[in-house]
N, C-alpha and C. Protein backbone atom coordinates (compact mmCIF):
# COMPACT_ATOMS: atom_id res chain seq x y z
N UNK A 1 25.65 135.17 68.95
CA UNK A 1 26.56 134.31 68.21
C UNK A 1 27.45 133.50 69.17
N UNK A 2 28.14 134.29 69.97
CA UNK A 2 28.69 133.35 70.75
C UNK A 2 27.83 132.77 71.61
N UNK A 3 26.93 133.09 72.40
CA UNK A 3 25.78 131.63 72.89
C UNK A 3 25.37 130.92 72.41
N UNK A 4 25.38 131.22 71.42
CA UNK A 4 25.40 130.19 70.55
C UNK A 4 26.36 128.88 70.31
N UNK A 5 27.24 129.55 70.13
CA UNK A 5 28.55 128.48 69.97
C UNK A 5 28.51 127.32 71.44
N UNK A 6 28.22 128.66 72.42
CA UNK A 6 28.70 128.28 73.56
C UNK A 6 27.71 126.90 73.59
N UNK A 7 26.76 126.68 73.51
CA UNK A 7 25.06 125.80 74.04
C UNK A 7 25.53 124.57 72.99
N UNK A 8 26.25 125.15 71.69
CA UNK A 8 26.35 123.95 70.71
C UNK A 8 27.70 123.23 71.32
N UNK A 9 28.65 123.67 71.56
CA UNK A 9 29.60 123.34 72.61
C UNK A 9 29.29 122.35 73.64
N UNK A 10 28.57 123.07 74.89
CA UNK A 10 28.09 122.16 75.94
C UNK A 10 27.11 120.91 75.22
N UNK A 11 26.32 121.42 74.12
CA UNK A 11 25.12 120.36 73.97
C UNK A 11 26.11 118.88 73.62
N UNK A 12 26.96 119.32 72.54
CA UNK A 12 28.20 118.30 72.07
C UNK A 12 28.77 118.03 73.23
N UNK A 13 29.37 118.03 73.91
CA UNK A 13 30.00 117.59 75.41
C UNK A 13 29.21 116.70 75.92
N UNK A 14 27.75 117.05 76.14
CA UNK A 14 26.83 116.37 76.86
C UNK A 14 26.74 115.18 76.62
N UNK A 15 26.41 115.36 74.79
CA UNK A 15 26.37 114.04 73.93
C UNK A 15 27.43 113.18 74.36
N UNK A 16 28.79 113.77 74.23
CA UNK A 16 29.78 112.67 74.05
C UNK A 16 29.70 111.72 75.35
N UNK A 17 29.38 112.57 76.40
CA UNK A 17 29.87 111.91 77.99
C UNK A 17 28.52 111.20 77.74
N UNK A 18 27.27 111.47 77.84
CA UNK A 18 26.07 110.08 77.19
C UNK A 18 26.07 109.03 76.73
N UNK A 19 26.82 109.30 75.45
CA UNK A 19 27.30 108.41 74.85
C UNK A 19 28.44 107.17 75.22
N UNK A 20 29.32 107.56 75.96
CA UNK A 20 30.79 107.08 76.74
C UNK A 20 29.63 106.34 77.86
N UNK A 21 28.64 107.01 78.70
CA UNK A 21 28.36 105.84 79.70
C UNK A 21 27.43 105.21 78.90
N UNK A 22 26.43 105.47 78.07
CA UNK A 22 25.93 104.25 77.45
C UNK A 22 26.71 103.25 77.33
N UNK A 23 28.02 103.48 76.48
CA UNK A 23 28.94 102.30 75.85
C UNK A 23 29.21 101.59 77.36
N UNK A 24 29.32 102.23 78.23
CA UNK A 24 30.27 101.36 79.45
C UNK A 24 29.40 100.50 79.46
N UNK A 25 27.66 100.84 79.82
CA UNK A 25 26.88 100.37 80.63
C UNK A 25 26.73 99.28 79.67
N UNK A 26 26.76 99.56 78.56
CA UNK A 26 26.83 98.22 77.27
C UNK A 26 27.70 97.29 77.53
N UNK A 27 28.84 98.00 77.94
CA UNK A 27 29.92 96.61 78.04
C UNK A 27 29.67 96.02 78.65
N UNK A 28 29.10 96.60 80.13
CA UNK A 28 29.49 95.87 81.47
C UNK A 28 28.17 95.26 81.40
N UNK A 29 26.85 95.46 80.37
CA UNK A 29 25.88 94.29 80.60
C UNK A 29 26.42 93.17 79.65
N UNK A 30 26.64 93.26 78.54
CA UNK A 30 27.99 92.16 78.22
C UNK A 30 28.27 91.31 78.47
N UNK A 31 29.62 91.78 79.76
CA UNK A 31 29.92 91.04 80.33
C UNK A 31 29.35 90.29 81.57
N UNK A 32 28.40 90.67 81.99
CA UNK A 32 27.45 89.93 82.99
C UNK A 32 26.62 88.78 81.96
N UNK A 33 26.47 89.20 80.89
CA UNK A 33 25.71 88.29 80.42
C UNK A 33 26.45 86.70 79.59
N UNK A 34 27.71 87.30 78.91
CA UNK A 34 28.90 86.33 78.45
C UNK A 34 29.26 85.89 79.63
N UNK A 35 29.42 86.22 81.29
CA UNK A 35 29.86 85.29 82.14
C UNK A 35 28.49 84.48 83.04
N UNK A 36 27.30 84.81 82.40
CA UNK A 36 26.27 83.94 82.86
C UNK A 36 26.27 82.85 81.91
N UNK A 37 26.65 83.05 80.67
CA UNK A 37 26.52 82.06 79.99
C UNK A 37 27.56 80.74 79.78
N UNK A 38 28.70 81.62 80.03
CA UNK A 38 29.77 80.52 80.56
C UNK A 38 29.42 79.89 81.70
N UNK A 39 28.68 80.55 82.69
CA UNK A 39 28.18 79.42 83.59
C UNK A 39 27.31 78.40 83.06
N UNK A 40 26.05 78.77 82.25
CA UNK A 40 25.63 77.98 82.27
C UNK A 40 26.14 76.32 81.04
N UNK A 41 27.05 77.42 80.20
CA UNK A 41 27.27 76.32 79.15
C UNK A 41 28.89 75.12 79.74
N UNK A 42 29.57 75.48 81.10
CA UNK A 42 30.01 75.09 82.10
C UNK A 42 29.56 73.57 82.52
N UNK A 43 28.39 74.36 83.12
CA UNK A 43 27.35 73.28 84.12
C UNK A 43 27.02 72.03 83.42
N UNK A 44 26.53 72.55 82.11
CA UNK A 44 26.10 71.23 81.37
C UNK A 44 26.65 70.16 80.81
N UNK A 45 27.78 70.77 80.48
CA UNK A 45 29.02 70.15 79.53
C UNK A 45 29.54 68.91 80.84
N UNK A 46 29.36 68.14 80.23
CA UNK A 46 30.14 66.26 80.67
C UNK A 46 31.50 66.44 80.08
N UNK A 47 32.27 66.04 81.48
CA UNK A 47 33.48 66.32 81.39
C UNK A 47 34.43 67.29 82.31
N UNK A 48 33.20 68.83 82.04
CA UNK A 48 33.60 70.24 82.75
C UNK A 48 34.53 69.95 83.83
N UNK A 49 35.79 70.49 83.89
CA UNK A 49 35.95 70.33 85.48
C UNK A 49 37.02 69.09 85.71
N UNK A 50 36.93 68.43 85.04
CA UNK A 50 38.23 67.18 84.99
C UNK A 50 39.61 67.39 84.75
N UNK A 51 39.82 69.23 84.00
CA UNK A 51 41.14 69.59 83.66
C UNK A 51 41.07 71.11 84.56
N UNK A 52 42.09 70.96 85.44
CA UNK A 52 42.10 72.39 85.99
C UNK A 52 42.10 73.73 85.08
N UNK A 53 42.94 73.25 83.74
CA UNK A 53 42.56 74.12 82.98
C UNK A 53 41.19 74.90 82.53
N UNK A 54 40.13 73.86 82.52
CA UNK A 54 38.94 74.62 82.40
C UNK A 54 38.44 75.31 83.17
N UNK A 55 39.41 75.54 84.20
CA UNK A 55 38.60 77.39 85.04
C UNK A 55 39.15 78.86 83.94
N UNK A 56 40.00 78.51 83.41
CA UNK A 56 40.51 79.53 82.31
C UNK A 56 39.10 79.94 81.28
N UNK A 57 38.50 78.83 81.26
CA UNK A 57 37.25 79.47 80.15
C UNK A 57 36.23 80.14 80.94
N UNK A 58 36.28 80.41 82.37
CA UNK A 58 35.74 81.35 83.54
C UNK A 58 36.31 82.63 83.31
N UNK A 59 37.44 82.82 83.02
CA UNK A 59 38.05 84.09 83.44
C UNK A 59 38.20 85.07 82.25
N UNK A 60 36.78 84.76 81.33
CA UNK A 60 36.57 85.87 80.10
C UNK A 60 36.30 87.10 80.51
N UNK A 61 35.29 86.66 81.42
CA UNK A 61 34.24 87.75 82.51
C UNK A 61 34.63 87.88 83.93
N UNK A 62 35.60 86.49 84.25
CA UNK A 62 35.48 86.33 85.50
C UNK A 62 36.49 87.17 86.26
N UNK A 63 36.83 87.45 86.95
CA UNK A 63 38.26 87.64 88.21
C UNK A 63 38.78 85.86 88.34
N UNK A 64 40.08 86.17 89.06
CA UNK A 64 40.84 85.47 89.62
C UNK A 64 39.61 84.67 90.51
N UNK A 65 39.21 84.88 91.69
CA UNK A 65 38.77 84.29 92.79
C UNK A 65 37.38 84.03 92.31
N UNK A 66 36.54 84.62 91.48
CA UNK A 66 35.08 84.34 91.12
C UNK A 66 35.01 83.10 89.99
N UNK A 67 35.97 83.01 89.60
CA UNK A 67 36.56 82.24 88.24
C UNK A 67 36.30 80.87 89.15
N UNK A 68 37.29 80.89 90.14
CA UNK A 68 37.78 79.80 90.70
C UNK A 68 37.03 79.86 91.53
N UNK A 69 35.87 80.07 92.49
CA UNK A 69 34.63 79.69 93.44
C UNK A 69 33.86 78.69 92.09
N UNK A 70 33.27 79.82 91.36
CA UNK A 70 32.73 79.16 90.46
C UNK A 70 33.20 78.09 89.77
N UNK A 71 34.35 77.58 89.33
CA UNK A 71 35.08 76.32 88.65
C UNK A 71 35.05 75.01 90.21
N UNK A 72 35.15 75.26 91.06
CA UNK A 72 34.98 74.63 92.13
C UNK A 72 33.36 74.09 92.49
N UNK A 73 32.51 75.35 92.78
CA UNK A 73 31.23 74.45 92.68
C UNK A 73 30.95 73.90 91.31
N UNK A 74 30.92 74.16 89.87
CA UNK A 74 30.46 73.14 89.16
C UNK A 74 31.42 72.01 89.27
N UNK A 75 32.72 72.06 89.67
CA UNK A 75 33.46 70.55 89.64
C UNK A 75 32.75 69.46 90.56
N UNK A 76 32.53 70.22 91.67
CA UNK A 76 31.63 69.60 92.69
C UNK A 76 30.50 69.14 92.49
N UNK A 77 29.66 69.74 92.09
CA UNK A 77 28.32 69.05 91.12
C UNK A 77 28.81 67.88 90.29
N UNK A 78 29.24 68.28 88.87
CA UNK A 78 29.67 67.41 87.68
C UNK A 78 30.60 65.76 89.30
N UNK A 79 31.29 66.25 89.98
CA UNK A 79 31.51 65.12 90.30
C UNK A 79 31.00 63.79 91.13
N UNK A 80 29.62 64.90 91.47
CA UNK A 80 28.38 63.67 92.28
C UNK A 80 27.78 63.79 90.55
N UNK A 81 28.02 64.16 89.14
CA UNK A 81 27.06 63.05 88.44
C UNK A 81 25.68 63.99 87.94
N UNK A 82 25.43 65.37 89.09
CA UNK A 82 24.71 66.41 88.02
C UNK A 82 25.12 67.60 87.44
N UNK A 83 24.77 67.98 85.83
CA UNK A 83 24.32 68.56 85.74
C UNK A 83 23.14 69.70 85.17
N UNK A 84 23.78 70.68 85.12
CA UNK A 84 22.66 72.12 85.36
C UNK A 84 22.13 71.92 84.00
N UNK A 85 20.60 72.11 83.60
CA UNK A 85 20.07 72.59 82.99
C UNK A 85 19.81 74.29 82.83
N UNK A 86 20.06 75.31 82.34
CA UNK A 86 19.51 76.43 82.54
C UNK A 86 19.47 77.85 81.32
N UNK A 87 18.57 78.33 81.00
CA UNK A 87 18.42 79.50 80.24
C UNK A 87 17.95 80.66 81.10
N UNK A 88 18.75 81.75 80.46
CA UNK A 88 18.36 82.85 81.42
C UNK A 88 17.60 83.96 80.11
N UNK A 89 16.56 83.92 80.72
CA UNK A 89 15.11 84.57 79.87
C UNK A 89 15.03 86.25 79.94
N UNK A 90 15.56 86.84 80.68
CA UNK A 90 16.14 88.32 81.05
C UNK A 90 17.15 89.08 82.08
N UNK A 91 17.50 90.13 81.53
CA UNK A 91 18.51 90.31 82.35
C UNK A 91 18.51 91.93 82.27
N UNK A 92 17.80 92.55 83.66
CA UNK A 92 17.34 93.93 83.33
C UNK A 92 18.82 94.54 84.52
N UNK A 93 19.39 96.05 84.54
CA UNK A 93 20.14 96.58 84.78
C UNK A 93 18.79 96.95 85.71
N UNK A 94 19.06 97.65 86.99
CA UNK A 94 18.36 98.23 87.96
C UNK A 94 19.17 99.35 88.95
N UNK A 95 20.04 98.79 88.56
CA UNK A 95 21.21 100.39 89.13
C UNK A 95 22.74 100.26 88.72
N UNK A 96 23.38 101.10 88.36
CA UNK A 96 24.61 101.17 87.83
C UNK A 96 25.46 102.44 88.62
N UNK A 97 26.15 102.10 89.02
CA UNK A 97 27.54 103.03 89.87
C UNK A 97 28.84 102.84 89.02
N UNK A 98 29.23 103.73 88.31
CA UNK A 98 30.58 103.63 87.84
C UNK A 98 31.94 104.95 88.38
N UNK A 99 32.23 103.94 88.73
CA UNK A 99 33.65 105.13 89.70
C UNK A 99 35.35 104.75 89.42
N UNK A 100 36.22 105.67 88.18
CA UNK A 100 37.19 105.42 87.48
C UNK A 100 37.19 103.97 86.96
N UNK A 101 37.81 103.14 87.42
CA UNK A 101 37.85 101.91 86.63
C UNK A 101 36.93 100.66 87.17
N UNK A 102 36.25 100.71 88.28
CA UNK A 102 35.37 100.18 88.82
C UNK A 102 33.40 100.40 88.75
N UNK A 103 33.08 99.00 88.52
CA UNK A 103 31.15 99.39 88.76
C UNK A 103 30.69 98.48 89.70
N UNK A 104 29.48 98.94 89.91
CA UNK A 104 28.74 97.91 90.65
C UNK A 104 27.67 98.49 90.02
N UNK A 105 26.74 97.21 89.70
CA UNK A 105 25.65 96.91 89.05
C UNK A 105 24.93 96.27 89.79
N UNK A 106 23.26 96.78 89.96
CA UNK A 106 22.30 95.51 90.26
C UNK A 106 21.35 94.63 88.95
N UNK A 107 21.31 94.06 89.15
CA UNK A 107 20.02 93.19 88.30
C UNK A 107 18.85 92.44 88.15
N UNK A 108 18.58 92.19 87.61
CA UNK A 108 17.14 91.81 87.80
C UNK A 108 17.21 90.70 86.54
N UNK A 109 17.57 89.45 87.10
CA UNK A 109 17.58 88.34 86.05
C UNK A 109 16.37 87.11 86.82
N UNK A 110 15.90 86.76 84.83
CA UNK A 110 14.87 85.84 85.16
C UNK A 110 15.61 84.36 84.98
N UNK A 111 15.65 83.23 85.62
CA UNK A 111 16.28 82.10 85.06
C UNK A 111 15.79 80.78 85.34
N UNK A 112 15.71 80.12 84.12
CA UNK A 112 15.06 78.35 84.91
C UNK A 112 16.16 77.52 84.43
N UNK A 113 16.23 76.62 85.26
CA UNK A 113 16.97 75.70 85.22
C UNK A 113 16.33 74.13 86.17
N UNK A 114 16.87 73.23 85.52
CA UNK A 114 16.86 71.89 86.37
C UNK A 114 18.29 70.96 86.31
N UNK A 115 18.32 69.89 87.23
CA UNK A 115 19.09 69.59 87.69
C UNK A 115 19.37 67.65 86.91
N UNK A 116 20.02 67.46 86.15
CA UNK A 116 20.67 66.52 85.68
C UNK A 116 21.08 65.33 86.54
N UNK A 117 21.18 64.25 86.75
CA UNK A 117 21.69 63.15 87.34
C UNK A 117 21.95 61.87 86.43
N UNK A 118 23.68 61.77 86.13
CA UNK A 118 23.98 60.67 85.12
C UNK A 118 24.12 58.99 86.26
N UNK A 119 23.59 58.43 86.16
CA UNK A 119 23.75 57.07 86.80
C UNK A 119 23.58 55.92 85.83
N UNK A 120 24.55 54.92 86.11
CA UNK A 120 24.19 54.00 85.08
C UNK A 120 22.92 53.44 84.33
N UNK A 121 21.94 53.63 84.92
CA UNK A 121 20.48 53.37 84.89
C UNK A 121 20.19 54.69 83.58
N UNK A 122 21.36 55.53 83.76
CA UNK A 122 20.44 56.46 82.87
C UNK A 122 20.45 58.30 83.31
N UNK A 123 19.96 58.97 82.72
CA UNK A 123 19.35 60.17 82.97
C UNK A 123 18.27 60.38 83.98
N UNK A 124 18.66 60.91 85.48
CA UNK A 124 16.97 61.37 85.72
C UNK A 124 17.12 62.68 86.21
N UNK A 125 16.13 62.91 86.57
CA UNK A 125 15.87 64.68 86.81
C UNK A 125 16.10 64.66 88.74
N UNK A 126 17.04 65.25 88.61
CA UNK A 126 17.43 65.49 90.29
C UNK A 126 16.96 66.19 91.04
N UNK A 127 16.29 67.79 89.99
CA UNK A 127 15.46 68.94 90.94
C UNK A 127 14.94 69.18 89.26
N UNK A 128 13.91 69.05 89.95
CA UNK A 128 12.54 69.59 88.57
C UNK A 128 13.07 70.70 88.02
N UNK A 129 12.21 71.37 86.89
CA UNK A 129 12.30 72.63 86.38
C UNK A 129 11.99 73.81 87.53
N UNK A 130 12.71 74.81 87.43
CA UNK A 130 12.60 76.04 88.78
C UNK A 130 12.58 77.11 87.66
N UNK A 131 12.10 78.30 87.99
CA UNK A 131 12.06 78.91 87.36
C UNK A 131 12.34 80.24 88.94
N UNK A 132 13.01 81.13 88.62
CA UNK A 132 13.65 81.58 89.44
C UNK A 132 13.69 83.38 89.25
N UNK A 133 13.45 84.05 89.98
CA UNK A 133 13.88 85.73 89.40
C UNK A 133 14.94 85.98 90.77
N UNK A 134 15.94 86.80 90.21
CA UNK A 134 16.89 86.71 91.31
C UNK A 134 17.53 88.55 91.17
N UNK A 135 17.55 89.06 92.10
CA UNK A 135 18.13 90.49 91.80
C UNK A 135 19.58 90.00 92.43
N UNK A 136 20.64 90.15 91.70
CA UNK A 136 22.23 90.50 91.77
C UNK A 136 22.97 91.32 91.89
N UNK A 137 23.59 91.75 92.90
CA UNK A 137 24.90 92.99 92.83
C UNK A 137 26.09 92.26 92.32
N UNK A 138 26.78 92.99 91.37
CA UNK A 138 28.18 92.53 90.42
C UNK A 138 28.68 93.88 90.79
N UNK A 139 30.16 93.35 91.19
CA UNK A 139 31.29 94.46 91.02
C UNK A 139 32.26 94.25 90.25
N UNK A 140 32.96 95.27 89.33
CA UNK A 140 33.36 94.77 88.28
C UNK A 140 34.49 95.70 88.03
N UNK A 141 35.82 95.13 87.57
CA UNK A 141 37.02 96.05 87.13
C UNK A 141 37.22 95.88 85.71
N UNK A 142 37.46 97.26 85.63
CA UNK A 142 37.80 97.51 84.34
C UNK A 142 39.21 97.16 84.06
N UNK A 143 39.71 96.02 82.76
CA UNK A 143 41.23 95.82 82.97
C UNK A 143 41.43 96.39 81.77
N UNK A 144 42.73 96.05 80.50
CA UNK A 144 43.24 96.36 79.15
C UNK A 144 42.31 95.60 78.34
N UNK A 145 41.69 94.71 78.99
CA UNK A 145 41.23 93.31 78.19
C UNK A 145 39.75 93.72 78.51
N UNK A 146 39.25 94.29 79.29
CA UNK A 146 37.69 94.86 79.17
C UNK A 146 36.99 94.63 80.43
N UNK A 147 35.87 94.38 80.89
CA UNK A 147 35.70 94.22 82.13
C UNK A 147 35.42 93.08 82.81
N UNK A 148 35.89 93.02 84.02
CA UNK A 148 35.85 91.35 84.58
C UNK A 148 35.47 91.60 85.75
N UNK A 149 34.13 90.81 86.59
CA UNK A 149 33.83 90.73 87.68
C UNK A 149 34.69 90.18 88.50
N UNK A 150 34.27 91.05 89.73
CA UNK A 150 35.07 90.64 91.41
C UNK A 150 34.83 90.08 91.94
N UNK A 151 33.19 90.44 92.33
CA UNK A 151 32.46 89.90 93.37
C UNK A 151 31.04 89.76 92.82
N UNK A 152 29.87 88.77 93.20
CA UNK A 152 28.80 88.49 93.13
C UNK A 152 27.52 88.42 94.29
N UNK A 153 26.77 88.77 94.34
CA UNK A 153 25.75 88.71 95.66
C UNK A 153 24.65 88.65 95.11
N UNK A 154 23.79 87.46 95.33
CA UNK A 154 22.73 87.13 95.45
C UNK A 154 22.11 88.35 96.31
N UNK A 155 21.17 89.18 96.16
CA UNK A 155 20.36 89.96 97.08
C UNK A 155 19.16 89.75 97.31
N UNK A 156 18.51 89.33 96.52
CA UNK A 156 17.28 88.45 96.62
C UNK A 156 16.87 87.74 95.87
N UNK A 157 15.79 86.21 95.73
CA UNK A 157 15.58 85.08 94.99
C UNK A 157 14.31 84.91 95.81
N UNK A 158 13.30 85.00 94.15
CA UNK A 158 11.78 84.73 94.28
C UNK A 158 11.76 83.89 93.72
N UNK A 159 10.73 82.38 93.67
CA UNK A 159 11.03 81.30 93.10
C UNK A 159 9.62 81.62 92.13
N UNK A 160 9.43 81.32 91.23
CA UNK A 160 8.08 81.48 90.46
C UNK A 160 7.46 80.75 90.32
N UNK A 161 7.62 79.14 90.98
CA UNK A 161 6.90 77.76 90.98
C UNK A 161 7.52 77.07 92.55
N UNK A 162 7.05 77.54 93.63
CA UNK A 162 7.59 76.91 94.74
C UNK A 162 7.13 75.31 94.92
N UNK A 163 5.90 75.22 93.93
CA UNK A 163 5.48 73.44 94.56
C UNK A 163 6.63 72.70 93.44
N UNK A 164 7.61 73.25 92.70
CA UNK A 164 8.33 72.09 92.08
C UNK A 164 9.60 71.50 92.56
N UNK A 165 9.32 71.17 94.31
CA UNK A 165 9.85 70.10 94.71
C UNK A 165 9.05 68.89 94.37
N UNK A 166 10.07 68.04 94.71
CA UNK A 166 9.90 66.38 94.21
C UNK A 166 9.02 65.84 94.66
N UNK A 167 8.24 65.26 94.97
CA UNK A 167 7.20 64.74 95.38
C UNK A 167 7.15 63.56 96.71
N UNK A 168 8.55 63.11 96.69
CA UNK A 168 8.92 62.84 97.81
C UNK A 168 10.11 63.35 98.72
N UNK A 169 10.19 64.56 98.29
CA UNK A 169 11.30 65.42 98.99
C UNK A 169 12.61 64.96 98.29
N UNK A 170 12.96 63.77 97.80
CA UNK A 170 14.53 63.88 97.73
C UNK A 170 14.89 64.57 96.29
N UNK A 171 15.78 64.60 96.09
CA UNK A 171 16.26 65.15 94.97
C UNK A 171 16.40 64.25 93.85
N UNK A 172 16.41 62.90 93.99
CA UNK A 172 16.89 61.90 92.75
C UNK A 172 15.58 61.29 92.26
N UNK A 173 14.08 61.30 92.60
CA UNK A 173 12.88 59.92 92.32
C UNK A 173 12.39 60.26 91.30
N UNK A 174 12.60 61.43 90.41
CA UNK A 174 12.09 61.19 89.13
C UNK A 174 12.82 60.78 87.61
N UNK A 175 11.91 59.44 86.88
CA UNK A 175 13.14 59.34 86.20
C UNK A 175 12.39 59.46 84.86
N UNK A 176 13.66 60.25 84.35
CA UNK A 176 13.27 60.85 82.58
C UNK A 176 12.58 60.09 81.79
């Protein structure tokens, strides 16, 4: 009787703490995925980047300093005139470390994108369609407000169509 209790005890414990890192690991893919998408819905948007204020719509997911790298290169783009096309087609977890209020995550995201160019002439395609698999390390703090990345690292990038450079090397000769 009481080993009983005892096994239904631990088995319930087990559950709950299972359950608690599922939820984290839920959040924190989440938020990798709500701050990929603010990138990409960022990039595209004409305009992005003209009000300093719009690094604030970075910092759902973002940190302070990742917010603002990132609000800096798309201003930089949008202000030579491209941008980003991009959908991200998967986004697999490949290792998860969670330690008190901090994680680091790797990933395994698939993504294509191409590259926009507004010139008076028009729309043309600046860098063809790429289609891209990229494994990512994210480190990420847990705040009151939920979790927000620190830091980002590219760890590796396989391209899945390497001949879709331009045909004459530059980036601007094809036009829509």
């Amino acid at each position: 009787m009481i080993l009983s209790r005892l096994c239904r005890s631990l088995l319930a414990g087990l559950l709950f703490v299972t359950a608690a890192f599922a939820d984290t690991r839920d959040e924190v893919m989440e938020c990798i995925k709500r701050y990929n998408q603010a990138l990409i819905k960022a990039s595209a948007e004409r305009g992005f980047g003209d009000r300093f204020e719009d690094k604030e719509r970075l910092r759902e997911c973002a940190g302070d300093e990742v917010a603002q790298k990132l609000f800096v290169w798309i201003a930089s783009w949008h202000e030579n005139g491209l941008y980003m096309e991009a959908n991200v087609s998967s986004v697999e977890m490949l290792d998860f470390v969670e330690k008190d209020d901090s994680a680091v995550v790797t990933t395994k995201e698939r993504w294509s994108y191409t590259y926009k160019k507004e010139t008076p002439a028009g729309t043309m395609t600046a860098h063809p369609l790429t289609r891209v698999e990229y494994e990512v390390r994210y480190r990420l703090k847990k705040s009151p407000s939920g979790w927000q990345i620190t830091d980002i690292k590219v760890l590796s990038e396989r391209s899945q169509n390497p001949q879709s450079r331009s045909p004459c090397g530059s980036c601007d000769c094809k036009k829509n």
